[in-house]
PDB file of N, CA and C in Angstrom:
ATOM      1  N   UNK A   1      61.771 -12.340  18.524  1.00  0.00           N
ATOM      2  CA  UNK A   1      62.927 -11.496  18.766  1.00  0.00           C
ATOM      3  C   UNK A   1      64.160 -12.342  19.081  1.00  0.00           C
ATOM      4  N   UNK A   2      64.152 -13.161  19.888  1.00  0.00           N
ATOM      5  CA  UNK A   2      64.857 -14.027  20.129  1.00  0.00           C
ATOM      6  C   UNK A   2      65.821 -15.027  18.831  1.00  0.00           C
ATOM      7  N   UNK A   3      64.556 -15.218  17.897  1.00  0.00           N
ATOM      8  CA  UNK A   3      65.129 -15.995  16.643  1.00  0.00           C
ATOM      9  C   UNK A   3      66.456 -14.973  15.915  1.00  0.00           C
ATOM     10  N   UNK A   4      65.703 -14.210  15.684  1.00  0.00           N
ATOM     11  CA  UNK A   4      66.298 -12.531  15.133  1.00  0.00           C
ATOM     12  C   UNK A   4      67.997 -11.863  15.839  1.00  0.00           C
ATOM     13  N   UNK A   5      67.956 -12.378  17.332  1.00  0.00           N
ATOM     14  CA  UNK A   5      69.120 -12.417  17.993  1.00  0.00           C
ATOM     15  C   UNK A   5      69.638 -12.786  17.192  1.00  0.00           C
ATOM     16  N   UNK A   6      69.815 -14.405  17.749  1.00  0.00           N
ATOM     17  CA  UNK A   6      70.153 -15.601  17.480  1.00  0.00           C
ATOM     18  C   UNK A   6      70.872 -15.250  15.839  1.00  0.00           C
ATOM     19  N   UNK A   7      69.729 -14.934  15.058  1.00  0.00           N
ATOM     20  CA  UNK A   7      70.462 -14.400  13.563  1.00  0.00           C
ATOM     21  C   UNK A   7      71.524 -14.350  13.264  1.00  0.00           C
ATOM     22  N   UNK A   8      71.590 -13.122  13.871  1.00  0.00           N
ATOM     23  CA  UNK A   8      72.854 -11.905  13.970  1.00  0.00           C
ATOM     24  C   UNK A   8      73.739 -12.457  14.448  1.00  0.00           C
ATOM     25  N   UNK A   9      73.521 -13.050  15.281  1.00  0.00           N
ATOM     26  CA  UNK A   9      75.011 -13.310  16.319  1.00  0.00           C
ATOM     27  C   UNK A   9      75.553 -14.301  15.387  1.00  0.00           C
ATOM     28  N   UNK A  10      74.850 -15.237  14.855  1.00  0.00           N
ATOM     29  CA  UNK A  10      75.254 -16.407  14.257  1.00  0.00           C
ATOM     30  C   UNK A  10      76.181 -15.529  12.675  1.00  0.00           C
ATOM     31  N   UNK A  11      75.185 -14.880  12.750  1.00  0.00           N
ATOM     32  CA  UNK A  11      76.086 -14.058  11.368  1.00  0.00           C
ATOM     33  C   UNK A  11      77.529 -13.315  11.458  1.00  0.00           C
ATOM     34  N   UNK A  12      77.595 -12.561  12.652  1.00  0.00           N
ATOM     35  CA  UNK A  12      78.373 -11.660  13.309  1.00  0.00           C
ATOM     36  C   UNK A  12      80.056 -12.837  13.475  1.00  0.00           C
ATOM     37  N   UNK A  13      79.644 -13.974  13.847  1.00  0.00           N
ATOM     38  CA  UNK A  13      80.753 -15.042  13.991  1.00  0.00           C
ATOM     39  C   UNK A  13      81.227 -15.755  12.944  1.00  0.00           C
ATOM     40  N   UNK A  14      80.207 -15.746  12.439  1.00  0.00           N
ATOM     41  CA  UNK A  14      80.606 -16.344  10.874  1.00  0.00           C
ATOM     42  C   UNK A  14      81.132 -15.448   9.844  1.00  0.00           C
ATOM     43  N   UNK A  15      80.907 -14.591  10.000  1.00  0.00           N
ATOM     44  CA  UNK A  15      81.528 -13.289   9.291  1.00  0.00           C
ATOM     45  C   UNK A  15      83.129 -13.371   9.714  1.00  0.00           C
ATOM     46  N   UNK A  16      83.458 -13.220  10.968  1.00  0.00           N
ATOM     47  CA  UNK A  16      84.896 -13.470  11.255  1.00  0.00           C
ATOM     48  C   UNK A  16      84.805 -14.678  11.094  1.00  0.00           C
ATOM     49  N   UNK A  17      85.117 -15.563  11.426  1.00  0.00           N
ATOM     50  CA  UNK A  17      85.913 -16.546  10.777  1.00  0.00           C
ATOM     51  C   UNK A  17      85.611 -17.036   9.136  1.00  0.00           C
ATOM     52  N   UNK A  18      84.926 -16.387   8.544  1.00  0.00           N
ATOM     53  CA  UNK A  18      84.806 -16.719   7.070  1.00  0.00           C
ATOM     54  C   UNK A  18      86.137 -15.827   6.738  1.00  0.00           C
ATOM     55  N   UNK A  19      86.300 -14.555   7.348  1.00  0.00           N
ATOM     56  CA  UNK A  19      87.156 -13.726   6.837  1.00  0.00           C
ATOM     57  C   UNK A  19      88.761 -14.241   7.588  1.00  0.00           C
ATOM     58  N   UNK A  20      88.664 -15.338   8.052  1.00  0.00           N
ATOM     59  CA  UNK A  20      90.132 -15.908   8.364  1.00  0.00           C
ATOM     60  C   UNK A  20      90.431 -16.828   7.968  1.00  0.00           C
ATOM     61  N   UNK A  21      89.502 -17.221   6.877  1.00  0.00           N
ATOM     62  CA  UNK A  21      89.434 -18.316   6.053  1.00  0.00           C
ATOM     63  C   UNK A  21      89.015 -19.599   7.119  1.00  0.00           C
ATOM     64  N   UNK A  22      88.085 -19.780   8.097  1.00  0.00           N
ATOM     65  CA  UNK A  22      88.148 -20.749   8.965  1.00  0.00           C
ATOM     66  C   UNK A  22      86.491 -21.416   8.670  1.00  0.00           C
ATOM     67  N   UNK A  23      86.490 -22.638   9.058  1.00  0.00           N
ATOM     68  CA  UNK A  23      85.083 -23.432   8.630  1.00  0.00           C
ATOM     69  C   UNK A  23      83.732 -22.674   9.324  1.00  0.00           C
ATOM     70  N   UNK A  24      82.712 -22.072   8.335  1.00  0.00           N
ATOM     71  CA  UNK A  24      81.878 -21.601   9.300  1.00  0.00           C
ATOM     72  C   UNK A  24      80.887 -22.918   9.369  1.00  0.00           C
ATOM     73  N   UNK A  25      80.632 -23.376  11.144  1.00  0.00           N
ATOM     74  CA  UNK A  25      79.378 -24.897  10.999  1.00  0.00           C
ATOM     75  C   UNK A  25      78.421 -24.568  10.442  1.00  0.00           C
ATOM     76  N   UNK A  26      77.834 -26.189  10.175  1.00  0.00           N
ATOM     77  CA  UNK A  26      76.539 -25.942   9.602  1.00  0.00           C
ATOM     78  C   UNK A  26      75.714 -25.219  10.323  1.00  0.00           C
ATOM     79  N   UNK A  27      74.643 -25.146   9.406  1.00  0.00           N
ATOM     80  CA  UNK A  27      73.532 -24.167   9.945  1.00  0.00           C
ATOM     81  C   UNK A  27      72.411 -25.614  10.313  1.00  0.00           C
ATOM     82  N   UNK A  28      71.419 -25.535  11.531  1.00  0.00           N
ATOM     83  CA  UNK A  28      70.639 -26.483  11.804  1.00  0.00           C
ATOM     84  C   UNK A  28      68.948 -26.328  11.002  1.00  0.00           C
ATOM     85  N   UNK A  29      69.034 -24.891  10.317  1.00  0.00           N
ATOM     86  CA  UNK A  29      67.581 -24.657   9.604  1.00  0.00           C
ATOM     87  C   UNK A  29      67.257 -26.353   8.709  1.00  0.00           C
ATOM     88  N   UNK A  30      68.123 -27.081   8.057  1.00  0.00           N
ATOM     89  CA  UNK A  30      67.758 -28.275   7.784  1.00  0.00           C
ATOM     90  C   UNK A  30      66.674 -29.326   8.689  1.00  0.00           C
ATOM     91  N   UNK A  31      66.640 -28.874   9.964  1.00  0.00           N
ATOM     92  CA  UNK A  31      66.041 -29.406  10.762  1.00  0.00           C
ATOM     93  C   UNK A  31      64.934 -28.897  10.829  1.00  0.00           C
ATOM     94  N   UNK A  32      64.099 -27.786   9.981  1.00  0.00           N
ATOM     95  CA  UNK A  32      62.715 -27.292  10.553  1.00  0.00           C
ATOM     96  C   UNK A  32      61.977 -28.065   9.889  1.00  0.00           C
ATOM     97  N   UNK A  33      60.685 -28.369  10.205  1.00  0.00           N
ATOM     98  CA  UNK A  33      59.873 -28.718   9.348  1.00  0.00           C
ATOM     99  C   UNK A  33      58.584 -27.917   8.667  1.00  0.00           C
ATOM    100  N   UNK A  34      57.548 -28.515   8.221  1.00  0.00           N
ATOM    101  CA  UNK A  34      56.543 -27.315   7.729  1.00  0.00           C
ATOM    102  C   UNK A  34      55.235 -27.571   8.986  1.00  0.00           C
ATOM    103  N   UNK A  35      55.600 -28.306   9.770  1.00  0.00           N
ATOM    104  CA  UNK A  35      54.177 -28.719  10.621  1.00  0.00           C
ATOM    105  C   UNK A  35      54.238 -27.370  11.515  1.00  0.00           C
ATOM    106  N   UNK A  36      52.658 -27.230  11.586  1.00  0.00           N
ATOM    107  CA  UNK A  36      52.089 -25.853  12.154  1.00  0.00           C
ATOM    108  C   UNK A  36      51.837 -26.587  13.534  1.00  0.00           C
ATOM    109  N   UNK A  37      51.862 -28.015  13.736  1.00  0.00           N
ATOM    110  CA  UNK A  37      51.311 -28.414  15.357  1.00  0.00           C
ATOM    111  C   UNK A  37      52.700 -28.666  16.248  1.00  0.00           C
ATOM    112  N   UNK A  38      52.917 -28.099  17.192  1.00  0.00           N
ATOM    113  CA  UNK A  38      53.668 -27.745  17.985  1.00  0.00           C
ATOM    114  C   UNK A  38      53.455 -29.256  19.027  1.00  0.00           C
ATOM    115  N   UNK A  39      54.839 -30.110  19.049  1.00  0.00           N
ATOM    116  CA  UNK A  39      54.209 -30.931  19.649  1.00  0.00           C
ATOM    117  C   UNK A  39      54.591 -30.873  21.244  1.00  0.00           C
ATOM    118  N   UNK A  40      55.526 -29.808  21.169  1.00  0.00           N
ATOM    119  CA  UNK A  40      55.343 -29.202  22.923  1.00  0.00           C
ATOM    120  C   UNK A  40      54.900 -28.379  23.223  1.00  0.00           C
ATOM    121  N   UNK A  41      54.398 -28.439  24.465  1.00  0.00           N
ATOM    122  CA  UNK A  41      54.333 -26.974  25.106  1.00  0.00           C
ATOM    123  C   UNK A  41      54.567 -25.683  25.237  1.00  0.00           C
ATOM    124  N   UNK A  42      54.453 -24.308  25.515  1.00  0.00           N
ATOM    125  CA  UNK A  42      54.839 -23.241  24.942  1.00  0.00           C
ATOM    126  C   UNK A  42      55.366 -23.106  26.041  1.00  0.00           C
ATOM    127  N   UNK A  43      55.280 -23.572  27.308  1.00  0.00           N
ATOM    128  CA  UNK A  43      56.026 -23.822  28.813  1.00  0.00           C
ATOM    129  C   UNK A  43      57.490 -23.802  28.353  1.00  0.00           C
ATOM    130  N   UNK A  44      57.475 -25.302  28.236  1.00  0.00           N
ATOM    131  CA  UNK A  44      58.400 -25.952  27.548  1.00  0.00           C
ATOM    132  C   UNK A  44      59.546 -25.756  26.848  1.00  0.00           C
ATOM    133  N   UNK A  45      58.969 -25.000  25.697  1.00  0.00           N
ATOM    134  CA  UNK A  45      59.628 -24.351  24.534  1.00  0.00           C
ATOM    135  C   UNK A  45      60.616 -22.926  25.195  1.00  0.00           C
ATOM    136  N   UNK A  46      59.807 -22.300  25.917  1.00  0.00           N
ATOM    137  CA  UNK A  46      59.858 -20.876  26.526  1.00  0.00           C
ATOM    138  C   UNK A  46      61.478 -21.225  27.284  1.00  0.00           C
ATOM    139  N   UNK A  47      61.024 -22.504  28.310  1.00  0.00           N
ATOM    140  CA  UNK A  47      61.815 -22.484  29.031  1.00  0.00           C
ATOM    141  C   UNK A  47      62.973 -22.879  28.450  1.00  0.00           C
ATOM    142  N   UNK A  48      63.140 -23.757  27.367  1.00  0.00           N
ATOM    143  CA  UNK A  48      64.631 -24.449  26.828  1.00  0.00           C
ATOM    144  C   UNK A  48      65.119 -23.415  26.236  1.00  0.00           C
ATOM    145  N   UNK A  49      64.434 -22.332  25.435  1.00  0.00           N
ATOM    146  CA  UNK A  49      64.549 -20.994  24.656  1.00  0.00           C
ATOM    147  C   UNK A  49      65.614 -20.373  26.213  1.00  0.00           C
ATOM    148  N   UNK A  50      65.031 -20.594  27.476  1.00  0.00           N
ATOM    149  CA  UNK A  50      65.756 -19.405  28.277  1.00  0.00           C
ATOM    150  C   UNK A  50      67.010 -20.148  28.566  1.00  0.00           C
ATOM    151  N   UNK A  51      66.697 -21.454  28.722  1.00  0.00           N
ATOM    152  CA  UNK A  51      68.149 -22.361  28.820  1.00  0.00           C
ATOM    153  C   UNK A  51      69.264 -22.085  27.730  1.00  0.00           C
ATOM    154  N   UNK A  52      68.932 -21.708  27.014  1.00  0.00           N
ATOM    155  CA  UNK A  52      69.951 -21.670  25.801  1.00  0.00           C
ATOM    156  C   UNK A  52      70.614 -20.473  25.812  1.00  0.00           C
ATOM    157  N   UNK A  53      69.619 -19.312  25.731  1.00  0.00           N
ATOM    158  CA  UNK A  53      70.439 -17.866  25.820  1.00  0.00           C
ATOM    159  C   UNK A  53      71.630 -17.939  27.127  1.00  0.00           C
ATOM    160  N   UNK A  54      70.760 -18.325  28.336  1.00  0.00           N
ATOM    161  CA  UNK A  54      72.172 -18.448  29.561  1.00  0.00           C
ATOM    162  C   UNK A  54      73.441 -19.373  29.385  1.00  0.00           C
ATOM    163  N   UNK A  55      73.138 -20.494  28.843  1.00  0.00           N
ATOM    164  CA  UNK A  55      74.476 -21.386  28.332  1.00  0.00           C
ATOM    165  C   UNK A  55      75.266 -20.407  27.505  1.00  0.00           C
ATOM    166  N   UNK A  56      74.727 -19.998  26.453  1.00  0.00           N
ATOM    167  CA  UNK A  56      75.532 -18.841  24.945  1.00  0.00           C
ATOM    168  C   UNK A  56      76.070 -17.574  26.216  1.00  0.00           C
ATOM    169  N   UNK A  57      75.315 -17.488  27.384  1.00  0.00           N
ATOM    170  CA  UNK A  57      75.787 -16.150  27.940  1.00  0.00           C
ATOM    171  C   UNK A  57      77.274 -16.960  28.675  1.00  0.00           C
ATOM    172  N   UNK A  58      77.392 -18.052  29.609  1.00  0.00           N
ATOM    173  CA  UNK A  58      78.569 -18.384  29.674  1.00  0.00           C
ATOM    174  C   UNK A  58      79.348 -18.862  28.578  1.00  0.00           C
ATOM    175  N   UNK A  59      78.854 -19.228  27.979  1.00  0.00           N
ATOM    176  CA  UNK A  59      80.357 -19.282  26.239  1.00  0.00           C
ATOM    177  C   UNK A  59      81.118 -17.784  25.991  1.00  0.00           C
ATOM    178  N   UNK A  60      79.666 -16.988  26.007  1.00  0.00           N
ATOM    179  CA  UNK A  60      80.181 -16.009  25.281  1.00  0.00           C
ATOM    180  C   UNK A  60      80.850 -14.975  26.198  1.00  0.00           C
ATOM    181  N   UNK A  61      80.825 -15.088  27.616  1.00  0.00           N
ATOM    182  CA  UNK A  61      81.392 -14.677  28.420  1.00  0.00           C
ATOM    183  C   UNK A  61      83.141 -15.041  28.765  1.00  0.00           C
ATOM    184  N   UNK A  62      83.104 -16.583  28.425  1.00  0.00           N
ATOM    185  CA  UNK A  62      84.138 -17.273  28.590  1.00  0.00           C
ATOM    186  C   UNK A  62      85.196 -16.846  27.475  1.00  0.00           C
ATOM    187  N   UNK A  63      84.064 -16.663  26.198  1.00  0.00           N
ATOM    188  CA  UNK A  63      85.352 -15.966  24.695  1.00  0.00           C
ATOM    189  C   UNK A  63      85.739 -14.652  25.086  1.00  0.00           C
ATOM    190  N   UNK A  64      84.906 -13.940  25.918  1.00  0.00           N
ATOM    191  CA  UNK A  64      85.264 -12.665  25.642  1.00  0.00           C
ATOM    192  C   UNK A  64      86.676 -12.089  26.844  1.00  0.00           C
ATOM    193  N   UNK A  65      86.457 -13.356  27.937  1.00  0.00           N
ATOM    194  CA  UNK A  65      87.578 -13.421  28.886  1.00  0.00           C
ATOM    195  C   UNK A  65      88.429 -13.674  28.127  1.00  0.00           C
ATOM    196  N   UNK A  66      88.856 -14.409  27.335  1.00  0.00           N
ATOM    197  CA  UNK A  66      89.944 -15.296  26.728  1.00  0.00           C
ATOM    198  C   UNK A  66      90.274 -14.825  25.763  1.00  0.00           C
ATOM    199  N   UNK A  67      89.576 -13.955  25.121  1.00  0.00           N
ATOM    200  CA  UNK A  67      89.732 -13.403  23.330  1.00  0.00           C
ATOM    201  C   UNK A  67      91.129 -12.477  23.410  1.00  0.00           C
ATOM    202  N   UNK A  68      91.562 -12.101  22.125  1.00  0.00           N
ATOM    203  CA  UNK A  68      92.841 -11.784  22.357  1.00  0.00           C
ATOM    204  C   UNK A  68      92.756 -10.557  21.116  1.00  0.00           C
ATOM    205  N   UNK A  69      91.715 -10.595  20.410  1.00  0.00           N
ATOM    206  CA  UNK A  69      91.357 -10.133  19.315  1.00  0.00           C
ATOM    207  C   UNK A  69      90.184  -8.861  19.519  1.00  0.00           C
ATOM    208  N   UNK A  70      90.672  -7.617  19.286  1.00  0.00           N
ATOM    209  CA  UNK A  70      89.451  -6.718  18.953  1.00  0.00           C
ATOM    210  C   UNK A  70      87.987  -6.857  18.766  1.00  0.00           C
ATOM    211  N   UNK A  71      88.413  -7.409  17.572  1.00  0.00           N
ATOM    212  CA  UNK A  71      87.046  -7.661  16.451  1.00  0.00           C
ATOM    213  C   UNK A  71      86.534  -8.553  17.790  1.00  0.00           C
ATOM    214  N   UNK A  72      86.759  -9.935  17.981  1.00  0.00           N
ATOM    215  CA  UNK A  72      86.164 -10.775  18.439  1.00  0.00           C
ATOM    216  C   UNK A  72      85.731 -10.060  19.963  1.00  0.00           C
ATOM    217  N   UNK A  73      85.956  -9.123  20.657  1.00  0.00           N
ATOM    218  CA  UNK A  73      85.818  -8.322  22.228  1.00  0.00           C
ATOM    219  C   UNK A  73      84.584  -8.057  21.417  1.00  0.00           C
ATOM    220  N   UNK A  74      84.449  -7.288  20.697  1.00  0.00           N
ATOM    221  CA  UNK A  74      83.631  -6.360  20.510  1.00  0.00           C
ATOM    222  C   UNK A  74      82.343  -6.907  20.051  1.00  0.00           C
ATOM    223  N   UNK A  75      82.415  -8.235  19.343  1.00  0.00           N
ATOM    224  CA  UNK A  75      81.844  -8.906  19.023  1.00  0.00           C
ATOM    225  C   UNK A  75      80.898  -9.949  20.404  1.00  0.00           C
ATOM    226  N   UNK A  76      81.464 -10.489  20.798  1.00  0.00           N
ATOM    227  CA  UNK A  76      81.178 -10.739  22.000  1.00  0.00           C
ATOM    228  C   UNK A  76      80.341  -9.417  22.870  1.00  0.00           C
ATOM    229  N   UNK A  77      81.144  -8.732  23.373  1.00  0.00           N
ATOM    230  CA  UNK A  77      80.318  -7.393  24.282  1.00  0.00           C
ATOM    231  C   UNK A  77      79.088  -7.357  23.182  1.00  0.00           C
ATOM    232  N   UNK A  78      78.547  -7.208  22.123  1.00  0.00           N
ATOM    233  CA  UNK A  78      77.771  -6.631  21.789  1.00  0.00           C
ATOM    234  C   UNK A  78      76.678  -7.959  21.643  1.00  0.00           C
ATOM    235  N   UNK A  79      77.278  -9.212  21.743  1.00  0.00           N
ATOM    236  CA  UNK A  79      76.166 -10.336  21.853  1.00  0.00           C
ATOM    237  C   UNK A  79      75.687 -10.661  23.004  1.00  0.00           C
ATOM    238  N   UNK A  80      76.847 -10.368  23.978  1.00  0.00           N
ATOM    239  CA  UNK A  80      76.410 -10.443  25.722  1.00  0.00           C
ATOM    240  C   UNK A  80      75.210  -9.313  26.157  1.00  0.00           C
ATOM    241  N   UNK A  81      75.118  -8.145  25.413  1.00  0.00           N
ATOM    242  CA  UNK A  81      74.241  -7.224  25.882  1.00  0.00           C
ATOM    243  C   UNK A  81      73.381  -7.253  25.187  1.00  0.00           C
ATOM    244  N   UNK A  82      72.891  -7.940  24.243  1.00  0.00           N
ATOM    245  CA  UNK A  82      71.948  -8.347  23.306  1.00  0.00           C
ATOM    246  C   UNK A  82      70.940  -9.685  24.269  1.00  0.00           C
ATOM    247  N   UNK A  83      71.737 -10.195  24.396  1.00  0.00           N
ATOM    248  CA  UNK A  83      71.241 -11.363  25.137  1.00  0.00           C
ATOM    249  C   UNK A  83      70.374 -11.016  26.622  1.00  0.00           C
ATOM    250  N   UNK A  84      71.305 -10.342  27.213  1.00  0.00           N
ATOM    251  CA  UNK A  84      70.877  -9.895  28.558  1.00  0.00           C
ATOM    252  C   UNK A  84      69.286  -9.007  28.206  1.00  0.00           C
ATOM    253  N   UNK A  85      68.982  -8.243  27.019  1.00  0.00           N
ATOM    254  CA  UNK A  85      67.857  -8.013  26.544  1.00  0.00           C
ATOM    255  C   UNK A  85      67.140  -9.088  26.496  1.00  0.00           C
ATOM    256  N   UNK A  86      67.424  -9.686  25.437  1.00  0.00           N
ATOM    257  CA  UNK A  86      66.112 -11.109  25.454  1.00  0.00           C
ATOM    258  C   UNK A  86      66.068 -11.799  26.548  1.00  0.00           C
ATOM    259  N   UNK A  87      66.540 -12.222  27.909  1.00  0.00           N
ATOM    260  CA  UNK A  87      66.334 -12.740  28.677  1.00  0.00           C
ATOM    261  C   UNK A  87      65.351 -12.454  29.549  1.00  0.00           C
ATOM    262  N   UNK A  88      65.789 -10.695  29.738  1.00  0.00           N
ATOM    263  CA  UNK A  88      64.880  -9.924  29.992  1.00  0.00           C
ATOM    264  C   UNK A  88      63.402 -10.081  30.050  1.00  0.00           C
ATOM    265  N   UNK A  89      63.311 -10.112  28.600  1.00  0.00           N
ATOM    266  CA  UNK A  89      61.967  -9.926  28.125  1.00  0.00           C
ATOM    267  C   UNK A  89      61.568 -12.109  28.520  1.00  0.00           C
ATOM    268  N   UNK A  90      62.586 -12.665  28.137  1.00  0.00           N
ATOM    269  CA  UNK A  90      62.075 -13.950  28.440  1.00  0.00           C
ATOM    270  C   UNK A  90      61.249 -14.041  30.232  1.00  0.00           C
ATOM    271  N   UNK A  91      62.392 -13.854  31.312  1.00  0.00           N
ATOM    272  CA  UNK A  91      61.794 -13.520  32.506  1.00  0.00           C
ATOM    273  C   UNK A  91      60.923 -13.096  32.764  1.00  0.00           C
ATOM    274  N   UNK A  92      60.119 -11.586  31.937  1.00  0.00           N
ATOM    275  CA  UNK A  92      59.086 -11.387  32.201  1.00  0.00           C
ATOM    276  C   UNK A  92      58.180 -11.395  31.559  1.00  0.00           C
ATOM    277  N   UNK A  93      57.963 -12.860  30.167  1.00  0.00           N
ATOM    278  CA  UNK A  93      57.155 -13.569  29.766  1.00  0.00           C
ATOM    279  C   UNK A  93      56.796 -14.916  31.003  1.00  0.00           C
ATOM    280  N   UNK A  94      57.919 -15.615  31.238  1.00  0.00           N
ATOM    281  CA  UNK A  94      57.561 -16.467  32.298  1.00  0.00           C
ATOM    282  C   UNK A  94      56.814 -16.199  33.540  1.00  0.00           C
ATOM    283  N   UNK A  95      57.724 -14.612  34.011  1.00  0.00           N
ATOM    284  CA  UNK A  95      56.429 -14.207  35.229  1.00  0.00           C
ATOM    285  C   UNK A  95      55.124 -14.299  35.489  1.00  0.00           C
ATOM    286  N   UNK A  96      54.773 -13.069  33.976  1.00  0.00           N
ATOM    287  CA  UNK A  96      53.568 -13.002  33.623  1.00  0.00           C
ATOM    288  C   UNK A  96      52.845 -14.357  33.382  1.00  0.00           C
ATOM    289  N   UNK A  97      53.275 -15.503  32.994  1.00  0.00           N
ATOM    290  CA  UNK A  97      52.809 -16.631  33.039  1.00  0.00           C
ATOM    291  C   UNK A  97      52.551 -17.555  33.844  1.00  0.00           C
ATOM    292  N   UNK A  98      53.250 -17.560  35.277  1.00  0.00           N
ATOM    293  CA  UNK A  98      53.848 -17.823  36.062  1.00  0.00           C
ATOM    294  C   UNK A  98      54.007 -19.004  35.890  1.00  0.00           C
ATOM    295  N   UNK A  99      55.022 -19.345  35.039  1.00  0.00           N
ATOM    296  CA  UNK A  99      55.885 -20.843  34.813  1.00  0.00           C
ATOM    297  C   UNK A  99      57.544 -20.232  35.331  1.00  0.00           C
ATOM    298  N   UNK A 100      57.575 -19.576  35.787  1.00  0.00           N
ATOM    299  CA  UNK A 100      59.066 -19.209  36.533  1.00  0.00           C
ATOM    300  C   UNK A 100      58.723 -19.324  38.303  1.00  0.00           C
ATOM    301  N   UNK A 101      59.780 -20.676  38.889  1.00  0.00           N
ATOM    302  CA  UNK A 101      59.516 -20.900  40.058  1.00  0.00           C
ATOM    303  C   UNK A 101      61.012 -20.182  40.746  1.00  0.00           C
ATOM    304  N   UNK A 102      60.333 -20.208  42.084  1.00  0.00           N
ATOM    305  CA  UNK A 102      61.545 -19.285  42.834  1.00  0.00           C
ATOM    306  C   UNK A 102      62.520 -20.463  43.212  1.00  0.00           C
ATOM    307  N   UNK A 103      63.843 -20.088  42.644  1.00  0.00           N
ATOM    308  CA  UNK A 103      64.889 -20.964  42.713  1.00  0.00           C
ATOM    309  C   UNK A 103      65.250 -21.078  44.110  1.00  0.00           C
ATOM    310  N   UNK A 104      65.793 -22.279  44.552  1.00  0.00           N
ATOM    311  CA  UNK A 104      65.821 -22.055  46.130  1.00  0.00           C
ATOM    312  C   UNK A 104      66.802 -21.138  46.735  1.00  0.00           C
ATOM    313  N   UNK A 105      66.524 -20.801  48.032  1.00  0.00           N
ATOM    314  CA  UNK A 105      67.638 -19.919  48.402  1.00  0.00           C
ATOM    315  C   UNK A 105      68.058 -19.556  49.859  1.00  0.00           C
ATOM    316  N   UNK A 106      69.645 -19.380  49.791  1.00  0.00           N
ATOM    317  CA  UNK A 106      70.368 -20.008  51.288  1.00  0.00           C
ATOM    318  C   UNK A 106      69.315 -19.343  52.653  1.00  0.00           C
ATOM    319  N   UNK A 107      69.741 -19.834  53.369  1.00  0.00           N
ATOM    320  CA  UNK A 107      69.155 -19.689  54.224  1.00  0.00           C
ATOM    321  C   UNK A 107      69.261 -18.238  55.164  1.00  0.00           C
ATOM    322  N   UNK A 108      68.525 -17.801  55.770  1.00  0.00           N
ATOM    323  CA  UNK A 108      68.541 -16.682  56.600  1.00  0.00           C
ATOM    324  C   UNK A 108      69.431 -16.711  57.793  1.00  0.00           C
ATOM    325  N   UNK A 109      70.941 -16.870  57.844  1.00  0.00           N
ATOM    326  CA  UNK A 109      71.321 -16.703  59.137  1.00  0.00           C
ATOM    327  C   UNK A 109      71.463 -16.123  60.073  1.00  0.00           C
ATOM    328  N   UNK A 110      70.694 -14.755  59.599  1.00  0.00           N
ATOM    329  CA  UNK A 110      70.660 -13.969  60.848  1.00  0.00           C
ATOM    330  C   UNK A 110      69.601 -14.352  61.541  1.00  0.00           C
ATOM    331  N   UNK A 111      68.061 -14.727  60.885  1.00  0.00           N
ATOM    332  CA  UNK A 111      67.165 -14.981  61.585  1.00  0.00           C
ATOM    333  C   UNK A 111      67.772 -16.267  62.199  1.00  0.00           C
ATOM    334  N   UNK A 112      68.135 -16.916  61.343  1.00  0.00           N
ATOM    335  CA  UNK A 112      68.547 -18.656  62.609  1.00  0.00           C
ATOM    336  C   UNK A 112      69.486 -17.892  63.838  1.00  0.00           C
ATOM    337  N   UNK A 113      70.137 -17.128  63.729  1.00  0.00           N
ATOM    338  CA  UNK A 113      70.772 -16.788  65.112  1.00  0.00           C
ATOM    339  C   UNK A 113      70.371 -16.445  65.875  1.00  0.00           C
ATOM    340  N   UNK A 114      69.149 -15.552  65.470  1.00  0.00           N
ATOM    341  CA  UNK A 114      67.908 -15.266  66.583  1.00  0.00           C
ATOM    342  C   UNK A 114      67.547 -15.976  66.772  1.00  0.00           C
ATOM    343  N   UNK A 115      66.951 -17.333  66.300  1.00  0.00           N
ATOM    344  CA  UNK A 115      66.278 -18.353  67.194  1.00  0.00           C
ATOM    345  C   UNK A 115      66.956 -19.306  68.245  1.00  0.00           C
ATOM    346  N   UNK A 116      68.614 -19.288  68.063  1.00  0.00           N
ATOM    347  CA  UNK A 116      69.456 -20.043  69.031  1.00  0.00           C
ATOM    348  C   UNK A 116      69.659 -19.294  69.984  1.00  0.00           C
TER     349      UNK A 116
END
């Protein structure tokens, strides 16, 4: 599902700027190969897969602050809420796996005030 995002969105951007006459980048499919052996982990994989959607979620957050253009708002809003789906479902593949660790977190100051 994730690949399938990824698709679209890639299409959805390239579509505008093909239609402003502007360079659409290469595409990285040159890089797949035909090997069926996975030489990482599905940990691994899972997790750089979730690294990536959150980076694209601040880009695409950052265009959609900055955009000045319709097409491109709309475009954006509809990849930001796309995303926030697959993450979704990424989070609670990792759960269920439990390769998602609890990120650390501030401290309790009300309880520390009770103890002073």
């Amino acid at each position: 599902d994730s690949q399938n995002t990824a698709d679209k969105q890639i299409q959805a951007f390239s579509k505008i700027m093909h239609a402003d006459n502007l360079p659409v980048p290469r595409s990285w499919e040159t890089e797949v190969t035909i090997s069926t052996d996975s030489p990482f982990s599905d940990k691994l994989m899972l997790y750089h897969i979730g690294f990536l959607f959150q980076a694209a979620q601040a880009y695409h957050g950052t265009g959609l602050a900055s955009a000045m253009r319709t097409d491109l708002i709309t475009t954006y809003e509809g990849t930001i809420l796309k995303n926030l789906m697959v993450t979704k479902k990424w989070f609670t593949i990792m759960v269920k796996n439990k390769w998602l660790e609890q990120p650390p977190l501030a401290p309790n100051r009300k309880e520390i005030a009770k103890e002073q």
